[in-house]
Protein backbone atom coordinates (compact mmCIF):
# COMPACT_ATOMS: atom_id res chain seq x y z
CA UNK A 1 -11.11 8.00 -12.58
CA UNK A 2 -10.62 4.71 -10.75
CA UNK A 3 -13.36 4.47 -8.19
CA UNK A 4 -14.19 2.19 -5.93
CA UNK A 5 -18.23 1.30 -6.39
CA UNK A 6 -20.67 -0.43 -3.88
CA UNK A 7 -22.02 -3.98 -5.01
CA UNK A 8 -24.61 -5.71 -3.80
CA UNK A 9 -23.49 -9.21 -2.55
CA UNK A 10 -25.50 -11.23 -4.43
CA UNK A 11 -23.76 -9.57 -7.51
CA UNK A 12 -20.62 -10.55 -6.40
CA UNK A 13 -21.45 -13.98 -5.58
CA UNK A 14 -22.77 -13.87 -9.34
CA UNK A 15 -19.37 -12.13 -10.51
CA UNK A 16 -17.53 -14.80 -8.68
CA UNK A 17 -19.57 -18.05 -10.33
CA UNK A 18 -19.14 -16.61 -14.04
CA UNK A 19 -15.45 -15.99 -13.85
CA UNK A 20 -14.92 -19.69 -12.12
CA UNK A 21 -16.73 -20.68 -15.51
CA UNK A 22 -13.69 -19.14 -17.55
CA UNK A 23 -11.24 -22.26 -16.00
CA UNK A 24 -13.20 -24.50 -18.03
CA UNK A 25 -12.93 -22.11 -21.21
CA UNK A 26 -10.41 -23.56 -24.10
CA UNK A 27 -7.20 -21.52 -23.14
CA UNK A 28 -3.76 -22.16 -23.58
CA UNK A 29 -3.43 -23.46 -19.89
CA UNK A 30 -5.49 -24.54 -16.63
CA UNK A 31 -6.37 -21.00 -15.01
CA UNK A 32 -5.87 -20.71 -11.57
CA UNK A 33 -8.08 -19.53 -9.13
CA UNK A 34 -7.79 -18.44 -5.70
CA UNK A 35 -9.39 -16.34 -2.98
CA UNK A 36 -8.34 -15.02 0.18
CA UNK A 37 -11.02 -14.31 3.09
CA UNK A 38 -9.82 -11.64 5.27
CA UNK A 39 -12.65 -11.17 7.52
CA UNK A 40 -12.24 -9.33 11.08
CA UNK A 41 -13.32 -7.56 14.94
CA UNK A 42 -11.41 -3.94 15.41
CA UNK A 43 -12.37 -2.33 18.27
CA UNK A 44 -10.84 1.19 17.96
CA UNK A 45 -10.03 3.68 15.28
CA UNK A 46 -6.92 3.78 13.63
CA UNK A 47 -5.82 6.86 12.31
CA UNK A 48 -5.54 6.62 7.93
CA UNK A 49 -7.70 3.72 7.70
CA UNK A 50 -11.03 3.22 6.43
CA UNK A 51 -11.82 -0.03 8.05
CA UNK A 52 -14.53 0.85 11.30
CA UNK A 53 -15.23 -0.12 14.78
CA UNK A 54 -17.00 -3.81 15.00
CA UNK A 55 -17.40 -6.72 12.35
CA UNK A 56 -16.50 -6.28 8.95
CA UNK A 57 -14.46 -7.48 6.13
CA UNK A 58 -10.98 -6.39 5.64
CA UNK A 59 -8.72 -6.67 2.08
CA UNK A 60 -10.70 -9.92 0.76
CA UNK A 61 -8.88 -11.09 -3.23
CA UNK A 62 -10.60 -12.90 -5.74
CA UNK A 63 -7.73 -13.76 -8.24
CA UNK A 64 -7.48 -15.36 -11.60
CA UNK A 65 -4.25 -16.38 -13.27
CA UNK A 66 -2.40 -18.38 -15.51
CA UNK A 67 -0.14 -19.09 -19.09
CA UNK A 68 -1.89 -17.71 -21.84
CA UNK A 69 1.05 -18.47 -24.52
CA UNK A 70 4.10 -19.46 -24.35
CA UNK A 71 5.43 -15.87 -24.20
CA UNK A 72 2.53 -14.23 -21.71
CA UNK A 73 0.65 -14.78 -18.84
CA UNK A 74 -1.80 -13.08 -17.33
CA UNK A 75 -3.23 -11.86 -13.64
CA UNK A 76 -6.50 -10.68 -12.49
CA UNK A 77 -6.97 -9.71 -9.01
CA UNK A 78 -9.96 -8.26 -7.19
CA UNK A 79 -10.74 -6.90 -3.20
CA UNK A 80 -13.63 -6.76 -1.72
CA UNK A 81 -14.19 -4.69 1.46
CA UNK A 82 -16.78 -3.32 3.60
CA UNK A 83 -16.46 0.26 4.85
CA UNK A 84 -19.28 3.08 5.72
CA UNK A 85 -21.72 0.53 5.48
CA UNK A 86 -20.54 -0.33 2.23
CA UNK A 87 -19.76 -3.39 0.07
CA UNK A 88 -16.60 -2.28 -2.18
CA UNK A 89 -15.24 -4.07 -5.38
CA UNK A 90 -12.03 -3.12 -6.12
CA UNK A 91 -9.74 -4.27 -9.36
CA UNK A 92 -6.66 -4.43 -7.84
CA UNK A 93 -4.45 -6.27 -10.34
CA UNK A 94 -5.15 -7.01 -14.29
CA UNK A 95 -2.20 -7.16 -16.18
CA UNK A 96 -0.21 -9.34 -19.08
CA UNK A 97 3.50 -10.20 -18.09
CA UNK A 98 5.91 -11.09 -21.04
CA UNK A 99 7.59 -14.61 -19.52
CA UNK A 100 10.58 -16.16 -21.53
CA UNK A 101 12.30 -12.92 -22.31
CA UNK A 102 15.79 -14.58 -20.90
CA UNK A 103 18.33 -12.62 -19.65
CA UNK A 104 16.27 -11.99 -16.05
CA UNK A 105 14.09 -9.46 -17.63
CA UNK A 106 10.40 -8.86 -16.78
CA UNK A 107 7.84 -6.78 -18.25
CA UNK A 108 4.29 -6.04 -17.20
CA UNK A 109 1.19 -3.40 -18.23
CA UNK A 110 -1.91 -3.12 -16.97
CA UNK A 111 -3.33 -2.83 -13.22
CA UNK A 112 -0.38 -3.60 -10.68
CA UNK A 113 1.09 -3.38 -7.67
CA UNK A 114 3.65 -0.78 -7.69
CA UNK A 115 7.54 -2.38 -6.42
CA UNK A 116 7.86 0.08 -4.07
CA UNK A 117 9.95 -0.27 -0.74
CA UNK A 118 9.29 -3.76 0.72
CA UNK A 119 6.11 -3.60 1.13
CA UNK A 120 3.90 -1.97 -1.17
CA UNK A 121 4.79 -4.61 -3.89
CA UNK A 122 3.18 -7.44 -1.98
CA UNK A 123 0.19 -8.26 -1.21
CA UNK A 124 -1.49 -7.30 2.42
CA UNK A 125 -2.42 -11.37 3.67
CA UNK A 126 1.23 -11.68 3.26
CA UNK A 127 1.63 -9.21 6.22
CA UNK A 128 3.13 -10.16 9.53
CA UNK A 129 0.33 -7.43 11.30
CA UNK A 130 -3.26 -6.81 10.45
CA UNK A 131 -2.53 -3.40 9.17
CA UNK A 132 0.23 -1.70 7.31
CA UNK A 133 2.31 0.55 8.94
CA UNK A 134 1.09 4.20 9.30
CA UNK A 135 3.85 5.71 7.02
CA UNK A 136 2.47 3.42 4.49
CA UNK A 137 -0.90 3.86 5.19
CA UNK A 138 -0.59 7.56 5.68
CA UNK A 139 1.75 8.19 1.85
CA UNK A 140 0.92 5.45 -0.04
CA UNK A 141 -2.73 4.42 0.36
CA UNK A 142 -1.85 1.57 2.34
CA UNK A 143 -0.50 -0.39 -1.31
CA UNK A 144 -0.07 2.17 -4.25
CA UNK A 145 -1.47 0.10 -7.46
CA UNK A 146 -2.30 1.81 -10.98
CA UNK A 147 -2.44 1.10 -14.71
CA UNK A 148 0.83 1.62 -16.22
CA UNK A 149 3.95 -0.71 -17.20
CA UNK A 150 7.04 -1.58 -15.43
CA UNK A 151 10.53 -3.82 -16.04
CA UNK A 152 12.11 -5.49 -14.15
CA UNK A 153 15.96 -6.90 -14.14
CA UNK A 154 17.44 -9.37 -12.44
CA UNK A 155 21.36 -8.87 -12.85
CA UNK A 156 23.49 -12.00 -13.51
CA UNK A 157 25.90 -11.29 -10.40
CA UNK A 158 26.75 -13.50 -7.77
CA UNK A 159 24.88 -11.99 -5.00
CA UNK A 160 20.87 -10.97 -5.63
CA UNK A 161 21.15 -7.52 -7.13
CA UNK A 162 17.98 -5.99 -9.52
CA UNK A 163 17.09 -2.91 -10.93
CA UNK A 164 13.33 -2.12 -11.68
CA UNK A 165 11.22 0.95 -13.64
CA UNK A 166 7.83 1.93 -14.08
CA UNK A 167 5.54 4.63 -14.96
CA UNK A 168 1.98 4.87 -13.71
CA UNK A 169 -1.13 6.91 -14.36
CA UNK A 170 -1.54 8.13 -11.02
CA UNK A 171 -4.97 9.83 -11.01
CA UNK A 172 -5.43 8.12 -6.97
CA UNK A 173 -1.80 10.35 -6.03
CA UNK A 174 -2.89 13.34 -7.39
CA UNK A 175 -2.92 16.41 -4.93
CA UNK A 176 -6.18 17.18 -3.41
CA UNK A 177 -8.39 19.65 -5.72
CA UNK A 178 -6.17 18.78 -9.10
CA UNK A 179 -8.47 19.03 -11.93
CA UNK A 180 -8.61 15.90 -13.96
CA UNK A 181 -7.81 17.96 -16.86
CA UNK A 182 -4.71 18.84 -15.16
CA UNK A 183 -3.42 15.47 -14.46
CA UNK A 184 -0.67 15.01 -16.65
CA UNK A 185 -0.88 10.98 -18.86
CA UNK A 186 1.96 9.60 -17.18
CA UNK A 187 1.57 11.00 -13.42
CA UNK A 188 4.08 8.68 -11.61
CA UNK A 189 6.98 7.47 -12.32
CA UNK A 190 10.65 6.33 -10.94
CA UNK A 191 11.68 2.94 -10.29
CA UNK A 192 13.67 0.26 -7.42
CA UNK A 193 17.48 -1.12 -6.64
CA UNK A 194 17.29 -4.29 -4.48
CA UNK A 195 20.32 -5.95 -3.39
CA UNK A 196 21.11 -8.94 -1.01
CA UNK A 197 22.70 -12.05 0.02
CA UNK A 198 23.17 -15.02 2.11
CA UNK A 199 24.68 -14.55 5.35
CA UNK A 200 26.17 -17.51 6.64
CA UNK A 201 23.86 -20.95 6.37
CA UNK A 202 21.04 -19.95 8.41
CA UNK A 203 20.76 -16.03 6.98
CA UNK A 204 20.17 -13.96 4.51
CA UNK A 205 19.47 -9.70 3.62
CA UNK A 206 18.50 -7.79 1.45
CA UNK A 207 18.83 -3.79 1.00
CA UNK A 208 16.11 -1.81 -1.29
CA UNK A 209 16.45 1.73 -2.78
CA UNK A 210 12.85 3.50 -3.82
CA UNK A 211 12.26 6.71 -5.93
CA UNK A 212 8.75 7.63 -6.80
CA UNK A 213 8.47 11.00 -8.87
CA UNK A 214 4.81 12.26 -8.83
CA UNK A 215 3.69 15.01 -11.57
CA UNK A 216 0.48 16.16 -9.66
CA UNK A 217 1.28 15.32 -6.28
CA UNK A 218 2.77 19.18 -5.26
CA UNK A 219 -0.60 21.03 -3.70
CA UNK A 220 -0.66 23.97 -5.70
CA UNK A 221 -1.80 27.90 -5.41
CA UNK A 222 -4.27 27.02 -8.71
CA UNK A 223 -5.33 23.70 -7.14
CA UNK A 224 -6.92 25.93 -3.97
CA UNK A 225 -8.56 28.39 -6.58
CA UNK A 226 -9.97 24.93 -8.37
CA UNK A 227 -12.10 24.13 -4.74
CA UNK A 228 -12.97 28.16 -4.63
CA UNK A 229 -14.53 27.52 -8.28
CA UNK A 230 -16.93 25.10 -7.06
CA UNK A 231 -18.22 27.43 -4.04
CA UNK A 232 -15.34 26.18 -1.38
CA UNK A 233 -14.27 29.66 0.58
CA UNK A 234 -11.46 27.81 2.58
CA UNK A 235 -9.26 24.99 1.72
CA UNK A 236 -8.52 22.90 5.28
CA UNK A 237 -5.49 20.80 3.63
CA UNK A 238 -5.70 17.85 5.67
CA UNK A 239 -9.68 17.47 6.15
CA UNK A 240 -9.55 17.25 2.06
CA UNK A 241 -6.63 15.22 2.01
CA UNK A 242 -8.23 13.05 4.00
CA UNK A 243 -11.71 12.38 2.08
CA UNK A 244 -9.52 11.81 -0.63
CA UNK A 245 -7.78 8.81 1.03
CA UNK A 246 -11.72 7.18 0.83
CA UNK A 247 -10.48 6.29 -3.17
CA UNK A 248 -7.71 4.29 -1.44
CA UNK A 249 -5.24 7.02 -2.21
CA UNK A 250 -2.37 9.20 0.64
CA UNK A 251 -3.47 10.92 3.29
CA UNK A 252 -0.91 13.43 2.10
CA UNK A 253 0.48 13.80 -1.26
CA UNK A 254 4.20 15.13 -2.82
CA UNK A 255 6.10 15.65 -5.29
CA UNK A 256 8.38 12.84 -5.08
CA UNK A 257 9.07 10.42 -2.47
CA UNK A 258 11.87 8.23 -1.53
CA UNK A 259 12.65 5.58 0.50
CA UNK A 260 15.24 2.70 2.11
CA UNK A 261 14.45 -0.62 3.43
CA UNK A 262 16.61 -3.39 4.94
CA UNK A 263 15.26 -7.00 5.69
CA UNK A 264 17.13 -9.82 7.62
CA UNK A 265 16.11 -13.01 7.92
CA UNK A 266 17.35 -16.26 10.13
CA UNK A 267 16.12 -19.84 10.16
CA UNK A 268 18.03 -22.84 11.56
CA UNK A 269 20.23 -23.83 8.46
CA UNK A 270 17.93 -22.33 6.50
CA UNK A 271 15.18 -24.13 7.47
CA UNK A 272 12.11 -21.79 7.86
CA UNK A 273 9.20 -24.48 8.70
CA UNK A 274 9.66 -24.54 12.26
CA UNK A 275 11.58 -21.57 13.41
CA UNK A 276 12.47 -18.29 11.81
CA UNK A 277 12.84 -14.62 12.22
CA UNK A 278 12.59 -11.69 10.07
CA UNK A 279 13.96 -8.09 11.04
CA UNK A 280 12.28 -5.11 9.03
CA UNK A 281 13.03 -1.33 8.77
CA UNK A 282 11.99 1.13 6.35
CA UNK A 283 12.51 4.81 6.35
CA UNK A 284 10.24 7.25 4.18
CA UNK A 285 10.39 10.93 2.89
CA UNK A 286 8.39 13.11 1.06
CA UNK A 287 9.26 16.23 -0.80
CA UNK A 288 7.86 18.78 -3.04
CA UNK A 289 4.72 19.61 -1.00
CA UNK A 290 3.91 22.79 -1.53
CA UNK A 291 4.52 25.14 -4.61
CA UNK A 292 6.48 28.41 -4.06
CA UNK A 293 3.29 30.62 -3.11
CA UNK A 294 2.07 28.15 -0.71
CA UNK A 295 5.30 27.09 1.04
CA UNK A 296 5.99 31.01 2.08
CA UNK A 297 2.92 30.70 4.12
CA UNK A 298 3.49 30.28 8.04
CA UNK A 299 4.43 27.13 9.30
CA UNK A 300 4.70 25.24 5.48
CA UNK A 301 6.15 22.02 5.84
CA UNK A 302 9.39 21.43 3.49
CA UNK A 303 8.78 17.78 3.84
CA UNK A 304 7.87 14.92 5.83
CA UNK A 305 9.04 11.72 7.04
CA UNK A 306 8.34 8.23 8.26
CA UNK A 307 9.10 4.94 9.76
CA UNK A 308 8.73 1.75 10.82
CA UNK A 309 10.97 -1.03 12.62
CA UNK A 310 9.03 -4.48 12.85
CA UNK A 311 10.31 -8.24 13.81
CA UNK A 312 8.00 -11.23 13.70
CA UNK A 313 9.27 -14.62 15.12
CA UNK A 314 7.61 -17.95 14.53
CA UNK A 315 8.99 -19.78 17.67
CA UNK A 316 7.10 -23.45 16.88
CA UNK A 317 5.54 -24.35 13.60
CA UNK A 318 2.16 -22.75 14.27
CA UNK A 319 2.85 -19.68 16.26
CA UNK A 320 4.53 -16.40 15.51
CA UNK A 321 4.31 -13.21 17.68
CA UNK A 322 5.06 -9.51 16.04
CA UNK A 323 6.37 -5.90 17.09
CA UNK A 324 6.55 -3.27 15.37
CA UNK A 325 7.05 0.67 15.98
CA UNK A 326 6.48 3.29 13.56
CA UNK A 327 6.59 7.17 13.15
CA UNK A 328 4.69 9.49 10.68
CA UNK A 329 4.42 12.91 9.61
CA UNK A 330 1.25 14.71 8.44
CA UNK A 331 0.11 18.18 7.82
CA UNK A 332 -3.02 20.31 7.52
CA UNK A 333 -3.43 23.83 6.84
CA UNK A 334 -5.98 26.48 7.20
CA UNK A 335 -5.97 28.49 3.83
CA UNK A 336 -7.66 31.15 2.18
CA UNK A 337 -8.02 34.08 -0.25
CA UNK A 338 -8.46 37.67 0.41
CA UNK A 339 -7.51 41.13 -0.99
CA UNK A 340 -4.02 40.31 0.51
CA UNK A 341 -3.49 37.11 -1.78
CA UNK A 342 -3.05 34.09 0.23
CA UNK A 343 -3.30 34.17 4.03
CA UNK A 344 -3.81 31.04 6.57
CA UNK A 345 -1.12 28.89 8.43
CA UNK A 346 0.20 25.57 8.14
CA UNK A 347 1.03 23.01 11.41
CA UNK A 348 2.29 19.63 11.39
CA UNK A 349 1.01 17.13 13.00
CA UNK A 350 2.67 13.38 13.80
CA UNK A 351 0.88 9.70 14.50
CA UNK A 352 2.99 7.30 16.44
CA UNK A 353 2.53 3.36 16.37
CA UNK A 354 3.02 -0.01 18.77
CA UNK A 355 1.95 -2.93 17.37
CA UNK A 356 1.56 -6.25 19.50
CA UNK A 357 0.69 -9.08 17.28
CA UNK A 358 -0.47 -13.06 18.20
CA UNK A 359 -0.57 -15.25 14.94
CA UNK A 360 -1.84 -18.68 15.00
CA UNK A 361 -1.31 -20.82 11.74
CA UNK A 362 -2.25 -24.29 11.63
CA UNK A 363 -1.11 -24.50 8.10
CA UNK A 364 0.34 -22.68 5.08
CA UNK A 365 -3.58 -21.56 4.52
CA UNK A 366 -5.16 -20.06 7.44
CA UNK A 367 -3.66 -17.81 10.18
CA UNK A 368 -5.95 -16.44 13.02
CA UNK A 369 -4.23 -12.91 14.39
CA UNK A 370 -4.76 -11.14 17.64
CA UNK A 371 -3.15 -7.39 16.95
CA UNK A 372 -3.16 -4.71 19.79
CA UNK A 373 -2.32 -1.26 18.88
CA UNK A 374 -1.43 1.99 20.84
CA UNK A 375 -1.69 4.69 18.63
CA UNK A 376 -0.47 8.49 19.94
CA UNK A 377 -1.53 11.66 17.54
CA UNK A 378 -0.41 15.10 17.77
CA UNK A 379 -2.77 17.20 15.64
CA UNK A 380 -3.01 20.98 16.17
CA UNK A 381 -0.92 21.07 19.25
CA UNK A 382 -2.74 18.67 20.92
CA UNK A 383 -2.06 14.83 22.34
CA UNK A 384 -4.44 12.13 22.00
CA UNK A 385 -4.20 8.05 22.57
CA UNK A 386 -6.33 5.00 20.96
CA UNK A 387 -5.82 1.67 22.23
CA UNK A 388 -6.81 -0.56 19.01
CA UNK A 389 -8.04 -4.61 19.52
CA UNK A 390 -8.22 -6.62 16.22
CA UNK A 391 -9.29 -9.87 15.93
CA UNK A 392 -8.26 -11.42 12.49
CA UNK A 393 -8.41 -14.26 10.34
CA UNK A 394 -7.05 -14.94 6.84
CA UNK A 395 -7.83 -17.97 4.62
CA UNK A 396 -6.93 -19.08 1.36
CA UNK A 397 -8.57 -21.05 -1.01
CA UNK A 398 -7.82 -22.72 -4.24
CA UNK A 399 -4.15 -21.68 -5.86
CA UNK A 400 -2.10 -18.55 -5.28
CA UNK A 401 1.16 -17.66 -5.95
CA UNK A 402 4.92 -17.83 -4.14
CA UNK A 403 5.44 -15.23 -1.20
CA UNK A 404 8.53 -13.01 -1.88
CA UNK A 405 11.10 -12.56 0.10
């Protein structure tokens, strides 16, 4: 199972020297090596979210890359958070990519980011906010990453147009209380259209397409009898679903989820280094919750649904200011076994997002954010509000690669 595990920081700093040994190594090509320090203040709790009231760190990388033939590279990529007191090492990313296939084809296995929506595929310093949205945070872990293998296709058309696959593992979507012997080899699977274009000289868009089918990711009648084995009476659906999301997994899980992005951008003649502006929407659905015993209880969800809208405009060369609004669906359910079968009910429950965010970037390397959130929940028929202060800063050291778009 991956698991995140707590390291002491002197073993990291350790970790860290002996793999900055390996550039000097007789490879193929110089390695690169880069880090990113996300460190920050949050004042609040925001809902979906592991990071905690006060000082801590947030997604820190420690990457590794480079050639290692003419025909493959590779990537190594690991975080390092603090949470519950914790120090957490992470691998995030360890994979071999075939380069000089031709034709716009690439291929990748190992440990990777999966390419869904817009922004799961990236990683988070690249963020315009200091979070990721709830729907994100709240269906996909925040970023969905897993061993598996994926293509990818860039068509030979006049206007940007690709077509990517992959298949995953999955263990970290599986529904809460799946046995591990139940989880099928390939878990996850399903794939990404992206199309765009230039609009003009000073814009361009692009339009994304996302499917992701997931095996285990329907809670299941045999999945509650599973927790009863082990001395559980009553399954609580989104209390479990919830100390799941500690291994960086959903807060809720499905069968298969889908999704649509669009992304506009505008700079002066194309020009990005002093002004530019980039317009963001993705919408989010999940399906297949429940199986047919479960979904005939009171109040069963069919499916959920999410969104966000953001826009983040750098008005001078160092300053860029965000908004961003977002809507998410949850669930939880109080279920149980008796003489009758299956009794219990089911509500739904939805999180609402405003983001407010300050970015100051004196260069291409550091950014210093000021984020303030207003988060409204509705759980069990009741309202509640957070107001959510983060003080951020994100540095990079060393090499790392080209943003995408």
């Amino acid at each position: 199972m991956n698991r995140a595990f707590a390291l002491p920081a002197a073993l990291v700093c350790t970790a860290a020297a002996g793999f900055a040994g390996l550039a000097h190594a007789d490879t193929g090509s110089p390695i690169g090596i880069g880090a990113v320090l996300d460190g920050r203040y949050q004042d609040g709790t925001r809902a979906f979210s592991e990071l905690e009231d006060g000082f801590g760190l947030g997604h820190t990388e420690l990457s590794f890359f480079g050639n290692i033939d003419e025909r493959f590279r590779g990537v190594l990529t690991t975080v390092i958070e603090s949470a519950h007191d914790e120090t957490e090492l992470e691998l995030e990313e360890a994979f071999v990519e075939a380069i000089g296939l031709g034709t716009g084809l690439n291929v990748r296995a190992g440990r990777m980011l999966s390419g869904f929506g817009y922004l799961n595929g990236r990683h988070l310093h690249e963020d315009d906010f200091s979070d990721r949205p709830a729907v994100y945070r709240a269906y996909l872990g925040g970023h969905y990453y897993d061993n598996g293998i994926a293509a990818n296709l860039v068509m030979p058309t006049e206007k940007f147009f690709s077509i990517s696959l992959e298949a995953f593992d999955g263990e970290k979507l599986a529904a809460s209380g799946t046995s591990v012997a139940d989880i099928d080899t390939v878990n996850a699977w399903g794939g990404q259209v992206e199309f765009g274009a230039d609009a003009g000289q000073s814009g361009s868009w692009q339009v994304g397409l996302s499917l992701l089918e997931n095996d285990n990711g329907m809670t299941t009648e045999h999945s509650l009898e599973h927790h009863d084995e082990h001395g559980e009476e009553h399954e609580d659906e989104h209390v479990s679903e919830h100390e799941h999301a500690h291994d960086h997994g959903p807060e809720v899980t499905g069968g298969r989820l889908t999704g649509i992005d669009f992304t506009w951008k505008w700079a002066p003649d194309g020009n990005a280094k002093n002004r530019n502006l980039t317009l963001s929407a993705e919408y989010l659905r999940l399906d297949d919750l429940l199986d047919e015993t479960l979904s005939a209880v009171p109040g069963a969800p069919k499916h959920l649904d999410g969104w966000y809208l953001s826009a983040a405009y750098q008005f001078s060369p160092r300053w860029t200011v965000g908004l961003r609004y977002g809507e998410v669906e949850t669930y939880h359910g109080h279920i149980h076994h008796d003489e009758h079968g299956i009794e219990g009910h089911y509500d739904t429950d939805e999180t609402t997002e405003t983001d407010l965010s300050l970015a100051w970037h004196p260069s291409h390397f550091s950014t210093v954010r000021a984020t303030y959130t207003r988060q409204e929940q509705r759980i069990h028929g009741n309202t509640s509000d957070e107001n959510i202060f983060v003080l951020q800063y994100v540095m990079s050291l060393g090499a790392h690669g080209a943003h995408t778009y």
